[in-house]
Protein backbone atom coordinates (compact mmCIF):
# COMPACT_ATOMS: atom_id res chain seq x y z
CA UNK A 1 -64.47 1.11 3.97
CA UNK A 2 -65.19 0.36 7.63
CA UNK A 3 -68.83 0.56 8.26
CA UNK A 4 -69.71 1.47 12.07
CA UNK A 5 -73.42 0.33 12.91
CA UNK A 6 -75.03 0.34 15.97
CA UNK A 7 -75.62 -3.86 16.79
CA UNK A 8 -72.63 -5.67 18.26
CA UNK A 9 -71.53 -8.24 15.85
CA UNK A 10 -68.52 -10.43 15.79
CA UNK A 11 -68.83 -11.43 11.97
CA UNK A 12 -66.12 -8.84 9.77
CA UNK A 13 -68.31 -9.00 7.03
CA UNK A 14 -70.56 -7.09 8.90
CA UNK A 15 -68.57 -4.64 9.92
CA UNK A 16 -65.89 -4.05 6.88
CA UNK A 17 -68.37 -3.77 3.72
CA UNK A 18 -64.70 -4.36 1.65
CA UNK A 19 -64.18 -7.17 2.97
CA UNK A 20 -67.84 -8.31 2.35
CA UNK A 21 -67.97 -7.30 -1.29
CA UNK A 22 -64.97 -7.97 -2.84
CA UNK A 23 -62.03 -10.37 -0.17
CA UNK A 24 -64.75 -12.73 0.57
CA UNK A 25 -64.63 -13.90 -3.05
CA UNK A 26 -61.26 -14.00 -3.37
CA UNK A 27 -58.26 -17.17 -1.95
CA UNK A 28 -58.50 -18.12 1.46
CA UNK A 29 -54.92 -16.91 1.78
CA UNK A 30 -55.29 -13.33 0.34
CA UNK A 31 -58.47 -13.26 2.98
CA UNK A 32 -56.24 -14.23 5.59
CA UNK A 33 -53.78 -11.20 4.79
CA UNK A 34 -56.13 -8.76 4.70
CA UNK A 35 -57.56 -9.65 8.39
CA UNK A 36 -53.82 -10.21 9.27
CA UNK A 37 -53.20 -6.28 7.90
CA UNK A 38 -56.29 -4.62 8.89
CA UNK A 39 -55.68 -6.11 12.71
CA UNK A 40 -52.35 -4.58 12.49
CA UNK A 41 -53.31 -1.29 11.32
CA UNK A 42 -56.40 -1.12 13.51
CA UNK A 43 -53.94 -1.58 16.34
CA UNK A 44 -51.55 0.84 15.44
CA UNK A 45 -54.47 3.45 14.73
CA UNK A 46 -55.70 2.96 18.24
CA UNK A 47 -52.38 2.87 19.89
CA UNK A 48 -51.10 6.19 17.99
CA UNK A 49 -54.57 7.93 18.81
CA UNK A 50 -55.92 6.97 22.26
CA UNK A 51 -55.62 9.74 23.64
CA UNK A 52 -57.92 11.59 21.09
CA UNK A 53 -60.40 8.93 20.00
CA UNK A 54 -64.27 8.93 21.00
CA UNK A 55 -65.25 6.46 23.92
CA UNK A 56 -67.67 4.77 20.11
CA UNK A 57 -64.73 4.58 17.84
CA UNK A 58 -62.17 2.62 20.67
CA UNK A 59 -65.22 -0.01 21.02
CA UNK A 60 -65.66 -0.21 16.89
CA UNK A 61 -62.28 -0.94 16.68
CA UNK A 62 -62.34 -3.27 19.15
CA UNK A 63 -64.72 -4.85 17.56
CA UNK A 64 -63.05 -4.99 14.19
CA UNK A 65 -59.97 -6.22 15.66
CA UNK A 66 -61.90 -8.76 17.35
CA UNK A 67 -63.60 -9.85 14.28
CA UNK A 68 -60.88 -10.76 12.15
CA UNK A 69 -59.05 -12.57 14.83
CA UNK A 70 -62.27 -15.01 14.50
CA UNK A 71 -61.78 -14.69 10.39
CA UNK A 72 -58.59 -15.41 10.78
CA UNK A 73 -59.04 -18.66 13.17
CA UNK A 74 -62.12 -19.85 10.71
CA UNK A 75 -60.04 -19.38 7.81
CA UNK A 76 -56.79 -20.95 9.01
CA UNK A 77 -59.29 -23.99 10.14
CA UNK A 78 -60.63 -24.00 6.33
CA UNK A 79 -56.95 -24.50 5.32
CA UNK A 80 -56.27 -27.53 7.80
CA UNK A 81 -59.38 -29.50 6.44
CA UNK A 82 -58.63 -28.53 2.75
CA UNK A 83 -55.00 -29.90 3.28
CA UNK A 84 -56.77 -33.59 5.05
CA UNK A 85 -58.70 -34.43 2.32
């Protein structure tokens, strides 16, 4: 469930309590999917509803697309020093 608080934040685990409670824990890969799927469905939702969407909700989602393009770019880092040593 996507949790919508008032502070700007850039971390997803923050902002998606799923994400915090259960993905976090699970393969760096599967972690990577999820931020891969809910950026693509976050984009579609705001593309397919624009017109209709509160000035609050447009800025959330933003932020939530935002935020796991950074997961994403951590994670994908994790990955590169895992594979060097």
């Amino acid at each position: 469930m996507i949790k919508f608080s008032d502070k700007i934040t850039k971390n997803i685990t923050d902002l998606d309590t799923v994400y915090a409670d259960v993905l976090s824990k699970m393969s760096i890969e599967e972690r990577i999917t999820y931020c891969e799927i809910l950026i693509k469905t976050t984009e579609d939702f705001l593309m397919k509803n624009e017109l209709f969407l509160h000035k609050t909700i447009k800025i959330k989602s933003l932020e939530i697309i935002s935020a796991a393009q950074i997961e994403v770019k951590e994670l994908k880092k994790q990955i590169k020093r895992i594979k060097k040593n």
